[in-house]
N, C-alpha and C. Protein backbone atom coordinates (compact mmCIF):
# COMPACT_ATOMS: atom_id res chain seq x y z
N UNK A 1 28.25 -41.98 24.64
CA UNK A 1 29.37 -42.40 23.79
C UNK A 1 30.51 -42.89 24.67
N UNK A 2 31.09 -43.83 24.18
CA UNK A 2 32.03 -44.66 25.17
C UNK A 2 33.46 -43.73 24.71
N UNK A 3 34.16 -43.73 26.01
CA UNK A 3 35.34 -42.84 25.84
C UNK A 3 36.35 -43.24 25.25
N UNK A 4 37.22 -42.82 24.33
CA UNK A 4 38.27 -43.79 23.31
C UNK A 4 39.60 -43.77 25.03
N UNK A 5 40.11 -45.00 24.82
CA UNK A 5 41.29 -45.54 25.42
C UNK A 5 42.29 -44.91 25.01
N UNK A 6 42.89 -44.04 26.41
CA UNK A 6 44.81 -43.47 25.70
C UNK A 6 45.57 -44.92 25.57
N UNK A 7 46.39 -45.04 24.52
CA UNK A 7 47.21 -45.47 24.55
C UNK A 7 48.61 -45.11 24.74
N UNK A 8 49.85 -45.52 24.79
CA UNK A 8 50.70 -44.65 25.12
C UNK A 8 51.42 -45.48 23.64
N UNK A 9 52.71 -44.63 23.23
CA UNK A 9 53.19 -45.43 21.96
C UNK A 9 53.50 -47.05 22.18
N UNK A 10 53.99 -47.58 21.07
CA UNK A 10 54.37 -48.58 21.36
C UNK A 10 55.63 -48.45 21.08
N UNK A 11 57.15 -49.76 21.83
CA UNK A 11 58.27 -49.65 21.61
C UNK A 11 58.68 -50.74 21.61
N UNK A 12 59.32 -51.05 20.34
CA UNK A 12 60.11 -52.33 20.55
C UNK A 12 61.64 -52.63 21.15
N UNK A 13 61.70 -53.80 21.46
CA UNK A 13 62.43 -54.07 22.68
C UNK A 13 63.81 -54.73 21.42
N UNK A 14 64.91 -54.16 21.54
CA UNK A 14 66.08 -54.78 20.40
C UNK A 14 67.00 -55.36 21.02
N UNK A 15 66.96 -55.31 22.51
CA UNK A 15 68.05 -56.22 23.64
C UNK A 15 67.78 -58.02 23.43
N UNK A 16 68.38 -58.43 24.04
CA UNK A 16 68.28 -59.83 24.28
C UNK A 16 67.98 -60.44 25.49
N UNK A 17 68.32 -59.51 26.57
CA UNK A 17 68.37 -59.34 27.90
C UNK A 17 67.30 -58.44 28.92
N UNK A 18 66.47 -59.03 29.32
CA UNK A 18 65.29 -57.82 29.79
C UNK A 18 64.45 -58.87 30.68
N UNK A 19 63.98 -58.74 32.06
CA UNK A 19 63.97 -59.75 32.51
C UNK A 19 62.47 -59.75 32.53
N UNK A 20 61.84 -58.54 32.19
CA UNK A 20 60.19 -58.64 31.45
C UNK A 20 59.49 -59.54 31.06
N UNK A 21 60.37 -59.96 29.98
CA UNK A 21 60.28 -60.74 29.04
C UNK A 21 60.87 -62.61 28.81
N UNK A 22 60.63 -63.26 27.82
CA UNK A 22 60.77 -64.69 28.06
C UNK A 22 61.69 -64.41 26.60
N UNK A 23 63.36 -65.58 27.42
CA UNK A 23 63.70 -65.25 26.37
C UNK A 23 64.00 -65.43 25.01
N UNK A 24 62.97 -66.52 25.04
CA UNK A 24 62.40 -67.00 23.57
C UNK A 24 62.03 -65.95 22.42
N UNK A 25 60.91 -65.24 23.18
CA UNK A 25 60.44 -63.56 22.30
C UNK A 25 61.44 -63.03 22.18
N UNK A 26 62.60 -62.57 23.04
CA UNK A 26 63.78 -61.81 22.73
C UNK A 26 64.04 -62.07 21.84
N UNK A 27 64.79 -62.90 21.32
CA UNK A 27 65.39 -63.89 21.07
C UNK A 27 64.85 -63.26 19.17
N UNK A 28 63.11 -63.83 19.14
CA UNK A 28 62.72 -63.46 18.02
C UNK A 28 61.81 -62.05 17.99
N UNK A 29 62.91 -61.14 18.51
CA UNK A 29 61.97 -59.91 18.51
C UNK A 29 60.57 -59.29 18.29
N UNK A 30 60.34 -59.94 20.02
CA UNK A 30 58.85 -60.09 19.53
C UNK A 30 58.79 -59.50 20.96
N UNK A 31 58.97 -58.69 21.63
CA UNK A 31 58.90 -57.47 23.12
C UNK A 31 58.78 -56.51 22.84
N UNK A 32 57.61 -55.69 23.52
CA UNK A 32 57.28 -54.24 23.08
C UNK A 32 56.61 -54.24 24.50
N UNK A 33 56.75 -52.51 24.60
CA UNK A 33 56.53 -51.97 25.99
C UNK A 33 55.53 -51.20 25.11
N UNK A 34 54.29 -50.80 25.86
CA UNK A 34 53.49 -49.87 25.45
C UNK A 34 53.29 -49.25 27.12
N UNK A 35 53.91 -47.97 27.50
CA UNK A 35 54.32 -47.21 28.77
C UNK A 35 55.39 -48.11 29.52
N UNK A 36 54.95 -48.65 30.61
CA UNK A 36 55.71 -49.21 31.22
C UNK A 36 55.43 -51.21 31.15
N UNK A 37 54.34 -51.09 30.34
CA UNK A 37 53.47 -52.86 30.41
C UNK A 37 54.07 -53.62 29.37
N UNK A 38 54.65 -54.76 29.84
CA UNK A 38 55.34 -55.76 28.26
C UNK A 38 54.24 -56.12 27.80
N UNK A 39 54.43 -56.72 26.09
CA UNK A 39 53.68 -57.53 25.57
C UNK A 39 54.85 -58.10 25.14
N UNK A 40 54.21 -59.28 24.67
CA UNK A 40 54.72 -60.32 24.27
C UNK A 40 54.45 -60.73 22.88
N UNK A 41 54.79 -60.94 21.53
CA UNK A 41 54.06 -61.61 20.64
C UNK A 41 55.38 -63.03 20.02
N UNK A 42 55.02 -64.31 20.75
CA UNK A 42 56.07 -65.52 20.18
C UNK A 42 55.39 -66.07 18.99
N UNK A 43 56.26 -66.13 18.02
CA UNK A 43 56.04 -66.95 16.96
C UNK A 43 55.60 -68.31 17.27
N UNK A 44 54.78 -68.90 16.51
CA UNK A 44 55.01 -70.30 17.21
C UNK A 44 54.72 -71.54 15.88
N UNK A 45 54.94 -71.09 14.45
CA UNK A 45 54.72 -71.61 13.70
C UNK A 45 54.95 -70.61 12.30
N UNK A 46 55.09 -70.97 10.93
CA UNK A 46 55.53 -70.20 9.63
C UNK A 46 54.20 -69.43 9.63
N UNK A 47 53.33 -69.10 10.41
CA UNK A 47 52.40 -68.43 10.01
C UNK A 47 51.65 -67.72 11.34
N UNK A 48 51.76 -68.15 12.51
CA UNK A 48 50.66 -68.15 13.83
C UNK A 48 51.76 -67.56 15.15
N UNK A 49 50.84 -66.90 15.99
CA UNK A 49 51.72 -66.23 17.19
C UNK A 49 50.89 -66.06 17.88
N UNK A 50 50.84 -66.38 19.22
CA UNK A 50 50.20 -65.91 20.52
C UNK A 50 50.75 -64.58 21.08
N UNK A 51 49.86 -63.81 21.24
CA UNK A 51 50.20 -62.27 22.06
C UNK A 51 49.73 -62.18 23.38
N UNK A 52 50.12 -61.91 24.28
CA UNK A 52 50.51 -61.57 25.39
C UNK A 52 50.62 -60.40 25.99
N UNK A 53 49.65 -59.77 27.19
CA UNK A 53 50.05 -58.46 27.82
C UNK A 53 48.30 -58.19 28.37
N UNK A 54 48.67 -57.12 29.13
CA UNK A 54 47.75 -56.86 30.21
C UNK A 54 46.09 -56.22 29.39
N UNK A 55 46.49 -55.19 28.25
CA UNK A 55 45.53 -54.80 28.15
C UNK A 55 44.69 -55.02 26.62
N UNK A 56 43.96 -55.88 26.49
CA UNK A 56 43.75 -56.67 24.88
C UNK A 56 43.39 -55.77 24.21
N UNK A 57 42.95 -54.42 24.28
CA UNK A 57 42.22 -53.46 23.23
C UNK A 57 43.61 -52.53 22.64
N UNK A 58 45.04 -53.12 23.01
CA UNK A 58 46.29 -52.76 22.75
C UNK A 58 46.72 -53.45 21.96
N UNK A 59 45.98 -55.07 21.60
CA UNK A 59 46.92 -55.95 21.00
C UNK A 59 47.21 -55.28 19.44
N UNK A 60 46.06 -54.93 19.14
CA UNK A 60 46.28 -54.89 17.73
C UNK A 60 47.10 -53.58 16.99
N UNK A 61 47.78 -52.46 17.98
CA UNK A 61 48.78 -51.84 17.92
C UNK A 61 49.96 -52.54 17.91
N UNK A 62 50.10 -53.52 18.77
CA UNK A 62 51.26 -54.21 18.97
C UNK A 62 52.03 -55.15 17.67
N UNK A 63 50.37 -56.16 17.58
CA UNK A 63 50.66 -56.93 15.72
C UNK A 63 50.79 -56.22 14.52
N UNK A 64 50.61 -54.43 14.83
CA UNK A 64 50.55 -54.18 13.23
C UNK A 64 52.45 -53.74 13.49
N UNK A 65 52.74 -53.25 15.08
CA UNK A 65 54.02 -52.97 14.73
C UNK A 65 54.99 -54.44 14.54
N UNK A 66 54.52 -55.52 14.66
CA UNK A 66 55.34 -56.59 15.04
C UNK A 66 55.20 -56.86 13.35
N UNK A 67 54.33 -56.86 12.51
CA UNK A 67 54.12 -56.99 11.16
C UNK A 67 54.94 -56.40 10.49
N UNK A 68 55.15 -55.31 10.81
CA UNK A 68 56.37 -54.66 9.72
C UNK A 68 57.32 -55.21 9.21
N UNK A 69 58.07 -56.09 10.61
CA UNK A 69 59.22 -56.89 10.48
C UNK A 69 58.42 -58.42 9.74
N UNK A 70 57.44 -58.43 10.24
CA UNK A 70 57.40 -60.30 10.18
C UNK A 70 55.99 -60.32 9.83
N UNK A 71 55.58 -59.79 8.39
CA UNK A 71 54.74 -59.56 7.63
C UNK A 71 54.06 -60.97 7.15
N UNK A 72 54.79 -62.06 7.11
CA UNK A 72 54.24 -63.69 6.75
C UNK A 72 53.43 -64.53 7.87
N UNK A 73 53.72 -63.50 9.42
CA UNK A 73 52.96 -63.95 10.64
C UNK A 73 51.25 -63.06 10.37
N UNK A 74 50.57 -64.24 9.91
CA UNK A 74 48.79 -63.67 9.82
C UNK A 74 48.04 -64.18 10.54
N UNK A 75 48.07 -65.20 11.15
CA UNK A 75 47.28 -65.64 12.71
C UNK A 75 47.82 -64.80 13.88
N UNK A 76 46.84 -64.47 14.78
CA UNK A 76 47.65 -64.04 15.87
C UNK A 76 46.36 -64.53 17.15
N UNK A 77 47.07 -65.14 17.91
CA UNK A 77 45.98 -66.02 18.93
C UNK A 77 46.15 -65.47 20.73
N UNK A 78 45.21 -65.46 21.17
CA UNK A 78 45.57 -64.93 22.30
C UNK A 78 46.11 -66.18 23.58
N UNK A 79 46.35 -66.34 24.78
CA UNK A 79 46.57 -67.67 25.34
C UNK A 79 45.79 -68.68 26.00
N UNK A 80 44.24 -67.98 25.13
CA UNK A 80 42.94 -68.87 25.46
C UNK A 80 42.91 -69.53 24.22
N UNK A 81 43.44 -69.21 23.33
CA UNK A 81 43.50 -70.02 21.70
C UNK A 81 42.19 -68.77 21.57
N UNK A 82 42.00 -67.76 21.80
CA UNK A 82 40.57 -67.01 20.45
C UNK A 82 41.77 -66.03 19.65
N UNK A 83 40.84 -66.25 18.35
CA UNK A 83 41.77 -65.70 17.43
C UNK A 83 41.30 -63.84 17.95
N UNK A 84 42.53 -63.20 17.70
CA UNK A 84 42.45 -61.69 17.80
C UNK A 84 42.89 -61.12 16.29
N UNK A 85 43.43 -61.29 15.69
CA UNK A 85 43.14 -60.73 14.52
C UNK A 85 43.95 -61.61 13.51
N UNK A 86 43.56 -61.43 12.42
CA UNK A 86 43.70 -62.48 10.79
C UNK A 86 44.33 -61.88 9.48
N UNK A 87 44.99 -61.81 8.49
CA UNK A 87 45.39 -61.15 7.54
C UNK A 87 45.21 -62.35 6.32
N UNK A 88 45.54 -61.91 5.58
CA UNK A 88 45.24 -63.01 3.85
C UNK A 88 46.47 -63.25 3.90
N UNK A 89 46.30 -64.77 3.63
CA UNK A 89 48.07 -65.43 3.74
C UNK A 89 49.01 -64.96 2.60
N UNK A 90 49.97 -64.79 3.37
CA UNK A 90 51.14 -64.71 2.42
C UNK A 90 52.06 -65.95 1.80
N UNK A 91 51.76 -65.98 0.56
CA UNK A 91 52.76 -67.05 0.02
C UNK A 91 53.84 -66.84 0.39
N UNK A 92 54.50 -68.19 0.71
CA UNK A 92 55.92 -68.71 0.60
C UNK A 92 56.36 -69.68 -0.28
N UNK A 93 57.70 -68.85 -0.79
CA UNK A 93 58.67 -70.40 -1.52
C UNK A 93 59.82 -70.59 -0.98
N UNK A 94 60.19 -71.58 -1.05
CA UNK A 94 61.43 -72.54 -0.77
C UNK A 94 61.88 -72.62 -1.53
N UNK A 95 63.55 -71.80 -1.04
CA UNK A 95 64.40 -71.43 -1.95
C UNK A 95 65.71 -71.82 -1.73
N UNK A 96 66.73 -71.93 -1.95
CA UNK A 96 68.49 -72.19 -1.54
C UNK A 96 69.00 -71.28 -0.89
N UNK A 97 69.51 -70.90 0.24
CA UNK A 97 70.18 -69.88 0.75
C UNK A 97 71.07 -69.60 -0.49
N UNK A 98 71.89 -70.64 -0.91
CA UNK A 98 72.77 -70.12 -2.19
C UNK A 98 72.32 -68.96 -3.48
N UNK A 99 70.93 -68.70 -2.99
CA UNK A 99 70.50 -68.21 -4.09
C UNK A 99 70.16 -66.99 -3.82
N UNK A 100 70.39 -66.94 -2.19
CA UNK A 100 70.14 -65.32 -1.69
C UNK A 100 70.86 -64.26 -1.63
N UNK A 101 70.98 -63.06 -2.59
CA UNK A 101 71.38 -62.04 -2.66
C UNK A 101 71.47 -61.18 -0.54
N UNK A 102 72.52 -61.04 0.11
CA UNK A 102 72.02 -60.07 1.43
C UNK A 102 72.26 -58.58 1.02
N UNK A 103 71.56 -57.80 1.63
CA UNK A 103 71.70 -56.53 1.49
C UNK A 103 72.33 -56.25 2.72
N UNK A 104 73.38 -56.82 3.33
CA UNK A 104 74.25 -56.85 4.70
C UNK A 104 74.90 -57.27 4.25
N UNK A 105 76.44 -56.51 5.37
CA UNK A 105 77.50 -57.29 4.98
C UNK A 105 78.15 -58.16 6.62
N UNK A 106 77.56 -57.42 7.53
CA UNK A 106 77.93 -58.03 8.94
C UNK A 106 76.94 -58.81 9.17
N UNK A 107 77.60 -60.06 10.44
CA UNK A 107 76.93 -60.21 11.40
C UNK A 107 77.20 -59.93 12.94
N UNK A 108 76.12 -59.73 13.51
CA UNK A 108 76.69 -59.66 14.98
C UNK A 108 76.81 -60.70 15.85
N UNK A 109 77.98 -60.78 16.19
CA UNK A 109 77.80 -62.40 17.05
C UNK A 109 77.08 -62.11 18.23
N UNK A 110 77.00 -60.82 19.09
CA UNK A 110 75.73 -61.41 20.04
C UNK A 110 73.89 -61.66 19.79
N UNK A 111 74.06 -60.93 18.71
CA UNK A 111 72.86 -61.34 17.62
C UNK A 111 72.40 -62.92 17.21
N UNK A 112 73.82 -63.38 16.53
CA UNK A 112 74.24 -64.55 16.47
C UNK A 112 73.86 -65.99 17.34
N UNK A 113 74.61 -65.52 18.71
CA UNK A 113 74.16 -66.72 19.73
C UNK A 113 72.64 -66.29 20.25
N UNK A 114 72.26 -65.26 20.20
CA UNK A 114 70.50 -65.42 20.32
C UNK A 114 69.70 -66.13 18.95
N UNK A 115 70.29 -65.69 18.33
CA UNK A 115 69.52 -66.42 16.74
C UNK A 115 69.48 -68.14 16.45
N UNK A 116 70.84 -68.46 17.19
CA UNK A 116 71.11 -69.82 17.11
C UNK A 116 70.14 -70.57 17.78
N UNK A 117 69.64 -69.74 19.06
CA UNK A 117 68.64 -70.67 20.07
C UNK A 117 67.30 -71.41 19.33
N UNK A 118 67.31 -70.42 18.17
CA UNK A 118 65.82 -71.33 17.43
C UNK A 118 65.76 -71.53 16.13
N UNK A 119 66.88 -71.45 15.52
CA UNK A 119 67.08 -71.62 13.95
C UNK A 119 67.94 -73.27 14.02
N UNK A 120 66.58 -74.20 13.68
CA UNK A 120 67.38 -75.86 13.43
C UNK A 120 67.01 -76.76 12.43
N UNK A 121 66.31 -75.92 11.42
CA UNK A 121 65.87 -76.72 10.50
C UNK A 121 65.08 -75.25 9.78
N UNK A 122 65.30 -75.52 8.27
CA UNK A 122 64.49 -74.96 7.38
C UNK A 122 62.86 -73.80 7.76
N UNK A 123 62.64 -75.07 8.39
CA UNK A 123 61.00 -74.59 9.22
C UNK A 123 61.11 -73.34 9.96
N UNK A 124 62.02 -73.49 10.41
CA UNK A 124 62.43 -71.68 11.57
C UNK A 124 62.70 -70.72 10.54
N UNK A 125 63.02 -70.59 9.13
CA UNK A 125 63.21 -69.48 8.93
C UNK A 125 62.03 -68.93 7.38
N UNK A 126 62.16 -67.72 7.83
CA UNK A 126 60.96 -67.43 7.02
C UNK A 126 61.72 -65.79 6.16
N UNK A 127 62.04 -65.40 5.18
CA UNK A 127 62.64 -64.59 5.04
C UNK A 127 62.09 -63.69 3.87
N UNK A 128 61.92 -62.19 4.31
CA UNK A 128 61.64 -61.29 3.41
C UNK A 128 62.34 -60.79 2.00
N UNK A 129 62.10 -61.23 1.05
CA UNK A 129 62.79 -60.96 -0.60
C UNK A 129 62.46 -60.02 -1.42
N UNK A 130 62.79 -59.29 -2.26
CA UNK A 130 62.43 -58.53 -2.96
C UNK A 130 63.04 -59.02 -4.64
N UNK A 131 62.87 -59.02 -5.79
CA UNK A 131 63.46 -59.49 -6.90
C UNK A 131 64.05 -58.06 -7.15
N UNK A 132 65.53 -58.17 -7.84
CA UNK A 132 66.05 -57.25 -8.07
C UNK A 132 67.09 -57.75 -9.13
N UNK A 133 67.15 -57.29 -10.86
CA UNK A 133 67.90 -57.62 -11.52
C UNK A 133 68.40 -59.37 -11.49
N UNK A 134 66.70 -59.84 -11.67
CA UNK A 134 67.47 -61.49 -11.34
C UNK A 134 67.91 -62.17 -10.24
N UNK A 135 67.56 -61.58 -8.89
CA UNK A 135 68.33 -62.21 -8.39
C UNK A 135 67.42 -61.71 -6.77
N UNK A 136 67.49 -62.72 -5.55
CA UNK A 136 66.69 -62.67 -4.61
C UNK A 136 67.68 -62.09 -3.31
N UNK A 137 67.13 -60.55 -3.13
CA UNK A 137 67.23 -60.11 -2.42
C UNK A 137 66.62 -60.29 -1.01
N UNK A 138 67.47 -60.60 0.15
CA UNK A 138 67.01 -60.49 1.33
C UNK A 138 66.68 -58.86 1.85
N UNK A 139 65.80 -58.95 2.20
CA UNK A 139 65.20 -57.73 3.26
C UNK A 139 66.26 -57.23 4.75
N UNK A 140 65.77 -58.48 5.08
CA UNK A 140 65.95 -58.63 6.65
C UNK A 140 66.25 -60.38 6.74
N UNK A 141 66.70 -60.56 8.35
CA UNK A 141 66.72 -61.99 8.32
C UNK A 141 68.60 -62.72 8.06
N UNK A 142 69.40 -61.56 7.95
CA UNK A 142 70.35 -61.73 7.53
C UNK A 142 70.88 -62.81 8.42
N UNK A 143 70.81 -62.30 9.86
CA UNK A 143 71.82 -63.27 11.14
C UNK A 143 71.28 -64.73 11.07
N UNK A 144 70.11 -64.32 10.71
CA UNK A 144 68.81 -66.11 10.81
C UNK A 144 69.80 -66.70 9.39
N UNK A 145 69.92 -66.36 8.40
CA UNK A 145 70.30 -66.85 6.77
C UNK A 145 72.12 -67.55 7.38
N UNK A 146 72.53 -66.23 8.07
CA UNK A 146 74.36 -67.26 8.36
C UNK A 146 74.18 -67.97 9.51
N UNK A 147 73.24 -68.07 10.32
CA UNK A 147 73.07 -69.23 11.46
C UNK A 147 72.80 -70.40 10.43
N UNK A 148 72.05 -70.26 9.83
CA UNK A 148 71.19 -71.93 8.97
C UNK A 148 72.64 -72.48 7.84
N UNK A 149 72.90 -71.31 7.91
CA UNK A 149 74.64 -71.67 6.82
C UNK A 149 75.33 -72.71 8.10
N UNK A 150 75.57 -72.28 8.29
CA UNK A 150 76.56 -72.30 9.41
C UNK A 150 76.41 -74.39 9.79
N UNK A 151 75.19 -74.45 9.79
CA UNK A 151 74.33 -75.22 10.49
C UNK A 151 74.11 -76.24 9.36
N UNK A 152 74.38 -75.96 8.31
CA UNK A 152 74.24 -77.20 7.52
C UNK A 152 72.87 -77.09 6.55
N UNK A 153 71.79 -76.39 6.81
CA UNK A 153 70.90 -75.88 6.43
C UNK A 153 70.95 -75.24 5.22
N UNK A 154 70.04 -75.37 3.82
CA UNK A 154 70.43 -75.46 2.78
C UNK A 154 69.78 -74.87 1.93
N UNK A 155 68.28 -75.42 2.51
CA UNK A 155 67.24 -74.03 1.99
C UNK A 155 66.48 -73.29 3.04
N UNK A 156 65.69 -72.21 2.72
CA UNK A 156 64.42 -71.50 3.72
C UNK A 156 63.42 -71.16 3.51
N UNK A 157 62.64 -70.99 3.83
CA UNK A 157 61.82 -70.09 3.16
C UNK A 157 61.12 -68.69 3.29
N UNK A 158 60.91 -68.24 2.03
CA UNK A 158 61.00 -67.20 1.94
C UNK A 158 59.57 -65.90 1.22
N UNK A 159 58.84 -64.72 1.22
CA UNK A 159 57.95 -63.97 0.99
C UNK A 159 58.77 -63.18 0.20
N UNK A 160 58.12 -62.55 -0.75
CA UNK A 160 58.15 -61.46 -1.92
C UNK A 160 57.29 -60.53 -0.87
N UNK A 161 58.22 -59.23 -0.88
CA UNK A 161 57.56 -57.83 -0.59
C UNK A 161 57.98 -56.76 -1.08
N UNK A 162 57.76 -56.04 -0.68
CA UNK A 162 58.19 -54.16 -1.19
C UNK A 162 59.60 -53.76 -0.25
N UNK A 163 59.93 -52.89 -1.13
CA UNK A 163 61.02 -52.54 -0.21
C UNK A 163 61.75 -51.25 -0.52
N UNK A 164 62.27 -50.61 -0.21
CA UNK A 164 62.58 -49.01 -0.35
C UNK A 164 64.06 -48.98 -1.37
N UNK A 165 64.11 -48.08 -2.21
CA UNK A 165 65.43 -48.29 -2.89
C UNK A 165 66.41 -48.65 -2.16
N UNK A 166 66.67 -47.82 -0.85
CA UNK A 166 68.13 -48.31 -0.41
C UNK A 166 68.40 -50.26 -0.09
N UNK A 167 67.52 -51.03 0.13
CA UNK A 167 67.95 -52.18 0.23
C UNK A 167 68.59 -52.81 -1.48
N UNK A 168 67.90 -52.06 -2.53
CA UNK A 168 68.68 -52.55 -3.95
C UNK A 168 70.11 -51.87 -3.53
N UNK A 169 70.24 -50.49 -2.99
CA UNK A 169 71.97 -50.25 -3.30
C UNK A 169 72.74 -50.73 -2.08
N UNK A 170 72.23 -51.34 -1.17
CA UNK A 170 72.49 -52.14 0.03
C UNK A 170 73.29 -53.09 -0.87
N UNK A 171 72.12 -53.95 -1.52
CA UNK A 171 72.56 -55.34 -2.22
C UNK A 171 73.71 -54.97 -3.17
N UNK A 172 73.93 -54.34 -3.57
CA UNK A 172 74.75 -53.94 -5.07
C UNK A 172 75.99 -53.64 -4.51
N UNK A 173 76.15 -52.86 -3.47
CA UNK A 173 77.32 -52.75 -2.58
C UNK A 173 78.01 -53.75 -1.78
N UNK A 174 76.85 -55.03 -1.59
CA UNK A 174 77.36 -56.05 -1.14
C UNK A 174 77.74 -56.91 -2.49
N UNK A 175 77.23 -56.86 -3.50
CA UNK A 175 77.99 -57.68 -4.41
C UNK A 175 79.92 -57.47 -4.53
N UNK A 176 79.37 -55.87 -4.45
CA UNK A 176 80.80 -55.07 -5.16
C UNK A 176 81.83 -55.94 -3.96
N UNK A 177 81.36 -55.87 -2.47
CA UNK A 177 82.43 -55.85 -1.41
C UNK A 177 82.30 -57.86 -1.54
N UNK A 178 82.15 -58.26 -2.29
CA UNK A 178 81.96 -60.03 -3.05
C UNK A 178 80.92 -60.77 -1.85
N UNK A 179 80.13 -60.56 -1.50
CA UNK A 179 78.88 -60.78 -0.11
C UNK A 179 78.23 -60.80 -1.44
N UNK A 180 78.49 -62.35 -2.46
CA UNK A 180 76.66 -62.63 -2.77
C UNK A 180 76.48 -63.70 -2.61
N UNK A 181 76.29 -63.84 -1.26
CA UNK A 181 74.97 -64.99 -0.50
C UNK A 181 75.38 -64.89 0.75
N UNK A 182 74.45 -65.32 1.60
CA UNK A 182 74.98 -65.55 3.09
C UNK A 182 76.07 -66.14 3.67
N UNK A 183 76.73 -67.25 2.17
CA UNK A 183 77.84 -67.57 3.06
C UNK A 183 79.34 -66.67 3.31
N UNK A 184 78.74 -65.60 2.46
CA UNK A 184 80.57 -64.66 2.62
C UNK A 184 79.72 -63.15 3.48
N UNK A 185 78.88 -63.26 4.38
CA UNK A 185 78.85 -62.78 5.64
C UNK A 185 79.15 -62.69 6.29
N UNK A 186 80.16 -61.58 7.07
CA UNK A 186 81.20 -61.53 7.92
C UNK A 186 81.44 -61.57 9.26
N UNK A 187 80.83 -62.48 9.72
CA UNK A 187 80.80 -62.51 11.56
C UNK A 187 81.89 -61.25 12.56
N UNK A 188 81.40 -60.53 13.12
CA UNK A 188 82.07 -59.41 13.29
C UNK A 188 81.55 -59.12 14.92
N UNK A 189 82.54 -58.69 15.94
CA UNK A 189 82.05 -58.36 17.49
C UNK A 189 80.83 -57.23 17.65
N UNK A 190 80.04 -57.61 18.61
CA UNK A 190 79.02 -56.56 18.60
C UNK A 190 80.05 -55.18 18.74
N UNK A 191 80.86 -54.60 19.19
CA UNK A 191 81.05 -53.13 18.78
C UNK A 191 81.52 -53.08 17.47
N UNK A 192 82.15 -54.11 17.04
CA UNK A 192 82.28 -53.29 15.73
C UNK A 192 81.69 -53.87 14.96
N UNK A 193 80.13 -54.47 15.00
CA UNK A 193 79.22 -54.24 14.42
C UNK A 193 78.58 -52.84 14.24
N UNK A 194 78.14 -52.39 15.70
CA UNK A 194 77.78 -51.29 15.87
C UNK A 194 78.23 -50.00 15.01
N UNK A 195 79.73 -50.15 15.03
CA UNK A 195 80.75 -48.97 14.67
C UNK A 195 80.90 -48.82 12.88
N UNK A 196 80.92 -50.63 12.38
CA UNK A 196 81.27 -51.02 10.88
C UNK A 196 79.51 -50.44 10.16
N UNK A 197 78.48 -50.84 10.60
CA UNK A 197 77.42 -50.92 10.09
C UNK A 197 76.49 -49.90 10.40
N UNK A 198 76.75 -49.67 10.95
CA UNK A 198 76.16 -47.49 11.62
C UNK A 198 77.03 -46.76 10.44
N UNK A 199 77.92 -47.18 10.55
CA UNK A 199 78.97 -45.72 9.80
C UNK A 199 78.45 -45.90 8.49
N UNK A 200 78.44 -46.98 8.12
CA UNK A 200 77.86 -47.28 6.75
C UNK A 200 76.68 -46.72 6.45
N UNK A 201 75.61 -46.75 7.02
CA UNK A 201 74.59 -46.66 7.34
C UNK A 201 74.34 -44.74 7.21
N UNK A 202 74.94 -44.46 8.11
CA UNK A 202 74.96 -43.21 8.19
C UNK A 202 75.72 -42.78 6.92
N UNK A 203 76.88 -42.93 6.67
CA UNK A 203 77.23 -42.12 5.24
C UNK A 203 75.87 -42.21 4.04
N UNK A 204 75.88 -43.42 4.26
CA UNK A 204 74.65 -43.75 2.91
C UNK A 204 73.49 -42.78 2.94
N UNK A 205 73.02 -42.77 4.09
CA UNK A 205 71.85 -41.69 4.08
C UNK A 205 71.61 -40.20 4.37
N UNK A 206 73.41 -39.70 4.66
CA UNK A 206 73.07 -38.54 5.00
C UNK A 206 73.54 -38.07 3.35
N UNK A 207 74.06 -39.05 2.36
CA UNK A 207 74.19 -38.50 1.17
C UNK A 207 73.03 -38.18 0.73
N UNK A 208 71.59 -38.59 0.79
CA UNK A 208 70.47 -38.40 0.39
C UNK A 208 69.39 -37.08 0.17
């Protein structure tokens, strides 16, 4: 019997800065250390990503954690072009940013100027929704939604998924504080991102 492979966990990488790494993947959080070894997984299309890293019987730890976030990526190719693993496509529609409910109320500008490096057209953004009382809730994807504002960019597109109550009272709290759509998103310094959106964060859930 062949001996099962330790793996060590996997960890994703939330810096921008890491010299591991290329900083394209940064960029679209796509760096994970499994011990001390990078992988890599770059987007490279609304659907397809090449993965990257030393040991291939690891990759597919790496795509299911890289999926969580970026559940509409179902090709994943290695840098010989053989496919390593496949999922059933996820529909997308093309929708109006105007029409997107955020469940955020910051952005972070050093978030910001990494996000800008690859958001230039519609095609770059791909964004997680949930329907809630009429109206299209963002998941995630918030900094990508006020870069494409920003930018002149008008629609995106976007996946229907699941999502845990707190992103509905996320959204509902951003109506109340008048944040309904990406364009009254509040560009804010990374510390007091950190400080405004933690605290929040933390009250909300230690009420729970």
């Amino acid at each position: 019997m062949k001996k099962e492979e330790y793996m060590p966990g996997v960890n994703r990488i939330n810096t921008y800065t890491d010299s591991r790494f290329s900083k394209k993947v940064l960029n679209q959080h796509g760096a994970f250390l499994i011990g001390d070894e990078p992988y890599e997984v770059e987007i490279v299309s609304k659907t397809d990503a090449i993965i990257r890293g030393k040991n291939p019987n690891f990759y597919e730890s790496v795509i299911e954690n890289f999926r969580f976030y970026a559940e509409h990526i179902t090709n994943f190719w290695d840098e010989s072009n053989n496919l390593v693993k496949t999922y059933p496509a996820v529909e997308l529609v093309r929708i109006s940013i105007a029409e997107i409910q955020p469940s955020q109320f910051y952005v972070d500008e050093i978030k910001k100027r990494a996000v800008s490096d690859f958001v230039y057209t519609e095609e770059d953004l791909v964004i997680p929704l949930v329907k809630w009382e009429g109206r299209n809730v963002s998941v995630d994807g918030h900094t990508r939604l006020f870069v494409a504002a920003e930018k002149g960019i008008q629609n995106v597109y976007g996946f229907y998924t699941k999502a845990d109550d707190y992103v509905r009272d996320f959204a509902a709290e951003a109506i109340r504080r008048n944040i309904v759509s990406p364009y009254q998103l509040i560009e804010v310094k990374h510390r007091d991102y950190e400080k405004l959106w933690f605290a929040f964060c933390d009250e909300y859930f230690s009420g729970k």
